[in-house]
Protein backbone atom coordinates (compact mmCIF):
# COMPACT_ATOMS: atom_id res chain seq x y z
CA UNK A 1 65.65 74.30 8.73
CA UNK A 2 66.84 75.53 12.25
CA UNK A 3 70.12 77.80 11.80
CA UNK A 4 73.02 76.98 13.64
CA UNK A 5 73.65 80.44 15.36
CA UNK A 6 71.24 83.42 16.11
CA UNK A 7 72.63 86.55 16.50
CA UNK A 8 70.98 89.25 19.01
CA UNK A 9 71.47 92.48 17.42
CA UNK A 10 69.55 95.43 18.92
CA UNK A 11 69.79 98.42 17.08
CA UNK A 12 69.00 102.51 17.05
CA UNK A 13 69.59 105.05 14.82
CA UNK A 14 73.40 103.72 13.64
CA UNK A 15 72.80 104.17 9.67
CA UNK A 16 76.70 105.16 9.61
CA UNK A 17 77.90 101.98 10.41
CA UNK A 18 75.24 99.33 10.50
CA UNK A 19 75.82 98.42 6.84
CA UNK A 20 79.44 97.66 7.49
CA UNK A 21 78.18 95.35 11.20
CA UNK A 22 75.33 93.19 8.74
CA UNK A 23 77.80 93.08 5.70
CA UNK A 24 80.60 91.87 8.33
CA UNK A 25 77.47 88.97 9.24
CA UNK A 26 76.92 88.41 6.17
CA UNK A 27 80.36 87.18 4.58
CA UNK A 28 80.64 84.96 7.47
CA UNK A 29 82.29 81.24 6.80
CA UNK A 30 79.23 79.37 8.81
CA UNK A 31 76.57 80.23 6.40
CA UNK A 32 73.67 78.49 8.13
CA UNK A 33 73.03 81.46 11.00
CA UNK A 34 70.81 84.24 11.55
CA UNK A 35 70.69 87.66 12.53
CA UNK A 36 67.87 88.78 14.59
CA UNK A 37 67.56 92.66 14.67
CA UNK A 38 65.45 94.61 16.60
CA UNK A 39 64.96 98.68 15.25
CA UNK A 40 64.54 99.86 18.80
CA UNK A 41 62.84 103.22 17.23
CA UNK A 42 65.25 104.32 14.77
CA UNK A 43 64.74 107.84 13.25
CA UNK A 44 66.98 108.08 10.94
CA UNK A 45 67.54 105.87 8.05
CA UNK A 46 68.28 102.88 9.67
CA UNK A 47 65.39 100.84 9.00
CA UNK A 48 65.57 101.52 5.42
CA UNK A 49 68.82 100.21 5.31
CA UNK A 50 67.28 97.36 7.53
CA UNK A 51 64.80 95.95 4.92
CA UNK A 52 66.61 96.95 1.61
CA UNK A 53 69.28 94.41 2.76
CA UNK A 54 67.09 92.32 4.30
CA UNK A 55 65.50 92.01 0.80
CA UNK A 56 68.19 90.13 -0.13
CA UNK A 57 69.50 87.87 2.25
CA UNK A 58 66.78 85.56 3.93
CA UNK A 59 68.92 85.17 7.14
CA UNK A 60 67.83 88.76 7.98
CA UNK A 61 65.28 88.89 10.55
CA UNK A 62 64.15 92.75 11.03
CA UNK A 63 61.91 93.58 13.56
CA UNK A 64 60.39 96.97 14.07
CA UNK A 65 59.54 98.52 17.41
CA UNK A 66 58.94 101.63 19.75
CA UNK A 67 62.26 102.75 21.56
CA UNK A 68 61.86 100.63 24.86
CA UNK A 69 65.22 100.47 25.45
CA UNK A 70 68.74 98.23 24.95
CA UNK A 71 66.92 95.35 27.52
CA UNK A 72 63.94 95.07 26.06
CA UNK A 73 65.59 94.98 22.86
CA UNK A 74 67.90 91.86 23.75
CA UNK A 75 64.64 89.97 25.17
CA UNK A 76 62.71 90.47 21.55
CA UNK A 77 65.51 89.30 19.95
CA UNK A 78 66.16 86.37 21.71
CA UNK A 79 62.54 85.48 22.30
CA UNK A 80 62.60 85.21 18.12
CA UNK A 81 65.91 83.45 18.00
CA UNK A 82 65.61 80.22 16.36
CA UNK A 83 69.16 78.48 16.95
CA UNK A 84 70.72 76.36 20.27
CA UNK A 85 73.74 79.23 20.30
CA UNK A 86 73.01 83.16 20.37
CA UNK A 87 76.24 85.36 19.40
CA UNK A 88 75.93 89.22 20.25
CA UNK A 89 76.40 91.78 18.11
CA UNK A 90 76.15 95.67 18.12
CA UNK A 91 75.02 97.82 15.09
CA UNK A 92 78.56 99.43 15.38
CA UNK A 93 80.95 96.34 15.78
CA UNK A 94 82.04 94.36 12.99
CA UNK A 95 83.00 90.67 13.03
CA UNK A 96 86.16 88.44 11.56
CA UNK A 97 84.73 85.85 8.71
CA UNK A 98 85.60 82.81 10.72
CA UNK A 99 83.78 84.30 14.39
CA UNK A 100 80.41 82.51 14.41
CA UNK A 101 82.23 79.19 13.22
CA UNK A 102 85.01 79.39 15.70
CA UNK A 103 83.33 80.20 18.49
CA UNK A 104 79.99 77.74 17.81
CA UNK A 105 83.24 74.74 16.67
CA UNK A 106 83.91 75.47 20.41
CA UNK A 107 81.16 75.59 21.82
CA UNK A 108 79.82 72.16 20.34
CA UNK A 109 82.67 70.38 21.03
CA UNK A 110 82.98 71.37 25.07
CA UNK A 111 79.39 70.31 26.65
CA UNK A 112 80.53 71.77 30.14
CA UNK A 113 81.61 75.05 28.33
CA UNK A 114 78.15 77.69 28.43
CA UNK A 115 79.59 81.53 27.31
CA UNK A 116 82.25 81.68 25.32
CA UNK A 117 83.73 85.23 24.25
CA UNK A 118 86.76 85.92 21.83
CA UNK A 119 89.62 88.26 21.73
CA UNK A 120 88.70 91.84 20.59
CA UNK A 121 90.44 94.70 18.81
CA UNK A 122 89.16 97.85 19.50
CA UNK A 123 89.55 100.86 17.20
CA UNK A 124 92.96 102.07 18.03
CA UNK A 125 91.74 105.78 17.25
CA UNK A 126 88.59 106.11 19.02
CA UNK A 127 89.66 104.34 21.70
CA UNK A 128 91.14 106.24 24.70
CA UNK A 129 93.61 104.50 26.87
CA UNK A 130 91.76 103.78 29.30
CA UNK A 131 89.37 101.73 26.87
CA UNK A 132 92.65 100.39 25.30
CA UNK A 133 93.98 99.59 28.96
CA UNK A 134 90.53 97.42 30.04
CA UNK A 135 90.17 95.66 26.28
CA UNK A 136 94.06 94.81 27.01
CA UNK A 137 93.22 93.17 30.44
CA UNK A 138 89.81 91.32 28.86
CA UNK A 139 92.09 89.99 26.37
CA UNK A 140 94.26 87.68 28.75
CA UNK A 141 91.23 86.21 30.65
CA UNK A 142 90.89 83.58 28.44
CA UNK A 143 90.36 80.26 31.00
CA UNK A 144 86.84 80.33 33.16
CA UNK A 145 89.26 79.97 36.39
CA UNK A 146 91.07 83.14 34.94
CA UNK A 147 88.02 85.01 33.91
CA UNK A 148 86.32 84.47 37.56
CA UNK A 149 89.29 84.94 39.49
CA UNK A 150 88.78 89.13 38.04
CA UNK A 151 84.91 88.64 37.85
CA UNK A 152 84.60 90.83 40.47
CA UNK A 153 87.12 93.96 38.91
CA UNK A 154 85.44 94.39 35.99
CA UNK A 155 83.08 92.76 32.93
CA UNK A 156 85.67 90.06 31.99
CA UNK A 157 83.48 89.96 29.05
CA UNK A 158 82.65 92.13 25.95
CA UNK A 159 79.21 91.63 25.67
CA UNK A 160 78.95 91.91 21.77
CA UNK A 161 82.19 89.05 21.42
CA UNK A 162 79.77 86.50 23.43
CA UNK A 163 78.10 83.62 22.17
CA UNK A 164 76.05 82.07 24.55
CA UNK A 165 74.11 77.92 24.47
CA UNK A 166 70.38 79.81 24.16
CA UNK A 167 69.00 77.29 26.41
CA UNK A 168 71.25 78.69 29.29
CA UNK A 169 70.63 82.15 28.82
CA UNK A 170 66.70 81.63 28.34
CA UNK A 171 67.27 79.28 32.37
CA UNK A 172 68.26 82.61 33.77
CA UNK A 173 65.60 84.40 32.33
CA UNK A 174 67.32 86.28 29.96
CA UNK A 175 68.54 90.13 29.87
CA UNK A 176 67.46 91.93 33.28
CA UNK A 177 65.83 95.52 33.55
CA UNK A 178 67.34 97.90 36.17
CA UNK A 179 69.50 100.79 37.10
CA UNK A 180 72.65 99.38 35.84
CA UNK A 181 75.24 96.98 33.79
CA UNK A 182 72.61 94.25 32.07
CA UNK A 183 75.81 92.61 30.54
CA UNK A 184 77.68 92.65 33.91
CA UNK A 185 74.42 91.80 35.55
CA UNK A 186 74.27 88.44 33.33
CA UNK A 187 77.93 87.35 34.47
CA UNK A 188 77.20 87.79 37.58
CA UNK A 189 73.60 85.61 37.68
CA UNK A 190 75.49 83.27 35.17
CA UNK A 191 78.60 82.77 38.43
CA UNK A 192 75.99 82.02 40.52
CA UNK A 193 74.01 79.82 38.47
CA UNK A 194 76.82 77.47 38.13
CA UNK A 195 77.70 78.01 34.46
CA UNK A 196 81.34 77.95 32.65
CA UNK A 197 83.06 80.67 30.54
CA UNK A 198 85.81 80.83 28.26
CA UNK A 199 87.20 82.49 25.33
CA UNK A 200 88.77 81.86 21.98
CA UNK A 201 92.18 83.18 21.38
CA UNK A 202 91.63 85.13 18.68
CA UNK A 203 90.80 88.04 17.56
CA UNK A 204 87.41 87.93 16.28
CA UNK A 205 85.77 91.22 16.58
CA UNK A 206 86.82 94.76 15.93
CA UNK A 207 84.63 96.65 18.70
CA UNK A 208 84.43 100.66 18.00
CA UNK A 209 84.45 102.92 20.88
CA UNK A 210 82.82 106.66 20.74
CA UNK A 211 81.48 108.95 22.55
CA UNK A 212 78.32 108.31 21.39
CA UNK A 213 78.22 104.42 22.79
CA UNK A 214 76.15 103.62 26.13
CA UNK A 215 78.84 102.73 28.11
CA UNK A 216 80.36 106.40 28.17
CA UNK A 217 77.12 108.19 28.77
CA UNK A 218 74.28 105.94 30.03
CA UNK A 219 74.45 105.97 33.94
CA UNK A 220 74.19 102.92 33.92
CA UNK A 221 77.13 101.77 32.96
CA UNK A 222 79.32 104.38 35.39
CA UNK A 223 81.78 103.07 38.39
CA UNK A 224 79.07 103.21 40.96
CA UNK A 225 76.58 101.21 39.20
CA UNK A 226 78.98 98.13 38.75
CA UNK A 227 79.91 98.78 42.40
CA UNK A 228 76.72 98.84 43.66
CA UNK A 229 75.69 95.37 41.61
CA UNK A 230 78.66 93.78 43.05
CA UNK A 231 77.74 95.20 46.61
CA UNK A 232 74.25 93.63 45.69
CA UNK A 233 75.78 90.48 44.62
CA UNK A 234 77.99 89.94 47.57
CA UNK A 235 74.82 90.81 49.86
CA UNK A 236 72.70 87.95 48.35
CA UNK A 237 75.63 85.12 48.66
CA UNK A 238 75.73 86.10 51.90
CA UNK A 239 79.25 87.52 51.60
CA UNK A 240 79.13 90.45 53.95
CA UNK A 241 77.55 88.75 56.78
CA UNK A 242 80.98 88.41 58.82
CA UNK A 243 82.45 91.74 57.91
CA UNK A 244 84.75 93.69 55.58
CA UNK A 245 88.23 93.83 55.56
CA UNK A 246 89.89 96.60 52.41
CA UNK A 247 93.09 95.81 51.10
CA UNK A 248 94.17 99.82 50.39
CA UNK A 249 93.41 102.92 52.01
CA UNK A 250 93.41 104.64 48.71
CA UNK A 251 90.94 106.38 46.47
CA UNK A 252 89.61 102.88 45.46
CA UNK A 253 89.55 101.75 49.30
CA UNK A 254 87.89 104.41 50.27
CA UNK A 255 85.00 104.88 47.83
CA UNK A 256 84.40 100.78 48.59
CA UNK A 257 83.90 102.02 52.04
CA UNK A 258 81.77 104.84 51.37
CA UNK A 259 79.55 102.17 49.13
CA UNK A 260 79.60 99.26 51.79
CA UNK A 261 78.84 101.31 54.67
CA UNK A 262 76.08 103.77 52.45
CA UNK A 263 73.97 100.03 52.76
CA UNK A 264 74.50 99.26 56.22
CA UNK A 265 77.82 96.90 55.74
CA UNK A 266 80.54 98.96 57.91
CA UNK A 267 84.38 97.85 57.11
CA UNK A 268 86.41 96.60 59.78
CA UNK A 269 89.83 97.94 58.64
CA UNK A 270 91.67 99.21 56.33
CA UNK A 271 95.17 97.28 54.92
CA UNK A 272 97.82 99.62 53.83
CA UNK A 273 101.72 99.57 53.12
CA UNK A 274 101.66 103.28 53.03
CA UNK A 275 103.11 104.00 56.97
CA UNK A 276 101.54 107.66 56.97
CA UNK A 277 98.15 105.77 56.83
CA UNK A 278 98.94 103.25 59.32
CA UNK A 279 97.27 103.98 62.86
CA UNK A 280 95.12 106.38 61.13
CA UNK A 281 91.14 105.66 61.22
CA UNK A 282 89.17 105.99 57.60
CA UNK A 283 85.54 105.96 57.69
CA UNK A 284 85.58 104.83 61.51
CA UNK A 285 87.72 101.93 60.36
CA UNK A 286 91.68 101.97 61.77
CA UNK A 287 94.30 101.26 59.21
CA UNK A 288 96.38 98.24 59.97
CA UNK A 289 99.58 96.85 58.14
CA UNK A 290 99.53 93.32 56.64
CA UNK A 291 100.49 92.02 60.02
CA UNK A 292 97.32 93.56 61.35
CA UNK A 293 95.44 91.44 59.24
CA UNK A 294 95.88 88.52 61.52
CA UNK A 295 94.01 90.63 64.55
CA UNK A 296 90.80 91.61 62.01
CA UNK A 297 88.09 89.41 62.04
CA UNK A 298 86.11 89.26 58.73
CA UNK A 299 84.73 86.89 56.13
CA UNK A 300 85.48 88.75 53.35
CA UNK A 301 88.69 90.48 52.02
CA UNK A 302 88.50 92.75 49.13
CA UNK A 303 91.37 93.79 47.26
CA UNK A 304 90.56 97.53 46.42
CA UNK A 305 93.50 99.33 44.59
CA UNK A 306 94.09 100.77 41.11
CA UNK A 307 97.56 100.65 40.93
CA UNK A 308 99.47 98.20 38.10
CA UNK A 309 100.68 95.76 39.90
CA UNK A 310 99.47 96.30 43.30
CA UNK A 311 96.55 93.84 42.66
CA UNK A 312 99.48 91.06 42.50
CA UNK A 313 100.92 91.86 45.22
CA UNK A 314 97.93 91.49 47.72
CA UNK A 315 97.43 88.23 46.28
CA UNK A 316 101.04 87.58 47.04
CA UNK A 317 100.63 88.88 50.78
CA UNK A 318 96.94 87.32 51.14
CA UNK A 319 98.14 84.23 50.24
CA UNK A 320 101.01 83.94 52.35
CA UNK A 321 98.36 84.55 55.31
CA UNK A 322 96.73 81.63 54.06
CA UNK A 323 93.59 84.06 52.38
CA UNK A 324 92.55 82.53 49.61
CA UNK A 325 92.43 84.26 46.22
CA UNK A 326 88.73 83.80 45.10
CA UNK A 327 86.98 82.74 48.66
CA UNK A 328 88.52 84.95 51.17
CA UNK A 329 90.33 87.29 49.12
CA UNK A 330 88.05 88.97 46.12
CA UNK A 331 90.06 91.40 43.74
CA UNK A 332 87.38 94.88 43.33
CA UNK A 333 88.20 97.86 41.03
């Protein structure tokens, strides 16, 4: 009988807490699922934990290859998965009882509705602030207007709270192999493609953060690489075409600059409150106050500051210009 979830779990060398992620799976209140894991090369005792619990529950897939990599490993898996919805899960997260049932009770019941996350709590202990800050901001995008309104700032998404209609993901060819985010990657193709996100409102994973996790020392995943696939992104929507405008002269502002111009897309000025910036020219671009704005000519605005609040308040001033948030105006971090 075809089970009612799969879950993608790619795993390497995690025999500290992979028991704890499959036992999390296992107690799980929809019974009829899967979990599809791929041993991308383990060397330590993972894959003996792998097939001794395999042994005895059915619904454990285990598959056993060479280390190729995170990617590859998402592809296997889901190139095995039997079910219409895939969940994600990583060997060091562990999942509420009720997650594969709430979020595939949502899924189901919405038709328009094609990746749908959850809330997460991350480990209050590993976690520095600045993890605590971004799981914090993740946590209130819950709509799809909300979550693409800050597509663009950072992964609105954590990847291992996502469950996902197969059939979608398999459309946009699945995971993609390059020199950056694959996660952030996927939002992106998914925006373009056409397709809806969401989120439940609940807590419904407990996501550990380490120093041993990709995201804090895979290249990959630094600032640069999720600025350079948004740079990518913008280039092949045809975003850039009519110019740059940066909201914020600042550290942020600047390195945008330094990113845009590095492929050939020069800004046209900077937008500042600060008056010892105004007049001043940054990367051969002047720096105008908001009342500038209306002499710039550009097609695309991005909102490039760090500071709380700040974001709010270009969307305030934008507005009142008559930019509008999401077409005109884009919000970058």
């Amino acid at each position: 009988m075809t089970p009612k979830v799969s879950v993608l779990l790619p795993v390497r060398d995690a025999e500290r807490t992979i028991g704890e992620c499959l036992a999390s799976l296992a107690a799980q209140t929809l019974h009829d699922h899967e979990v599809v894991v791929v041993d991308d090369g383990s060397t330590d005792e993972t894959p003996a934990i792998l097939e001794r619990t395999a042994r005895g529950d059915a619904r454990l897939r285990v598959m056993h290859t060479p280390p190729r990599g995170l990617v590859d490993a998402l592809n296997a898996a889901l190139l095995e998965a039997q079910a219409p919805y895939v969940a994600r899960m990583d060997a060091d997260d562990v999942a509420a009882e009720a997650r594969l049932a709430r979020q595939r009770e949502t899924l189901a019941g919405d038709p328009g509705l094609d990746i749908l996350g959850c809330r997460v709590r991350v480990d209050a202990q590993g976690a520095n602030q600045g993890m605590r800050d971004y799981v914090a901001w993740s946590n209130r995008l819950l709509r799809h207007e909300d979550i693409v309104r800050d597509l663009y700032v950072e992964s609105p998404l954590v990847h291992p709270s996502v469950m996902m209609r197969a059939e979608r993901l398999r459309e946009l060819g699945g995971y993609r192999s390059f020199d950056g985010p694959e996660d952030y990657d996927l939002w992106l193709r998914a925006h373009r493609a056409g397709l809806r996100f969401g989120k439940v409102d609940e807590e419904l994973l407990f996501w550990r953060d380490g120093p041993r996790r990709l995201t804090r020392r895979d290249p990959r995943y630094r600032t640069e690489a999720f600025r350079a696939l948004k740079i990518a992104h913008f280039e092949e929507t045809g975003r850039l075409a009519a110019g740059v405008v940066v909201w914020g002269a600042g550290k942020v502002g600047k390195a945008w600059a330094r990113a845009l111009r590095s492929r050939g897309h020069p800004v046209v000025a900077f937008v500042d409150v600060d008056p010892g910036r105004i007049g001043q020219t940054i990367h051969g671009a002047p720096v105008v106050d908001v009342g500038g704005v209306l002499g710039t000519r550009a097609g695309l605005h991005l909102a490039a500051v760090g500071q709380p609040g700040a974001r709010e308040r270009i969307r305030a001033e934008a507005e009142h210009l008559g930019l509008r948030d999401g077409r005109e105006l884009l919000a970058v971090a």
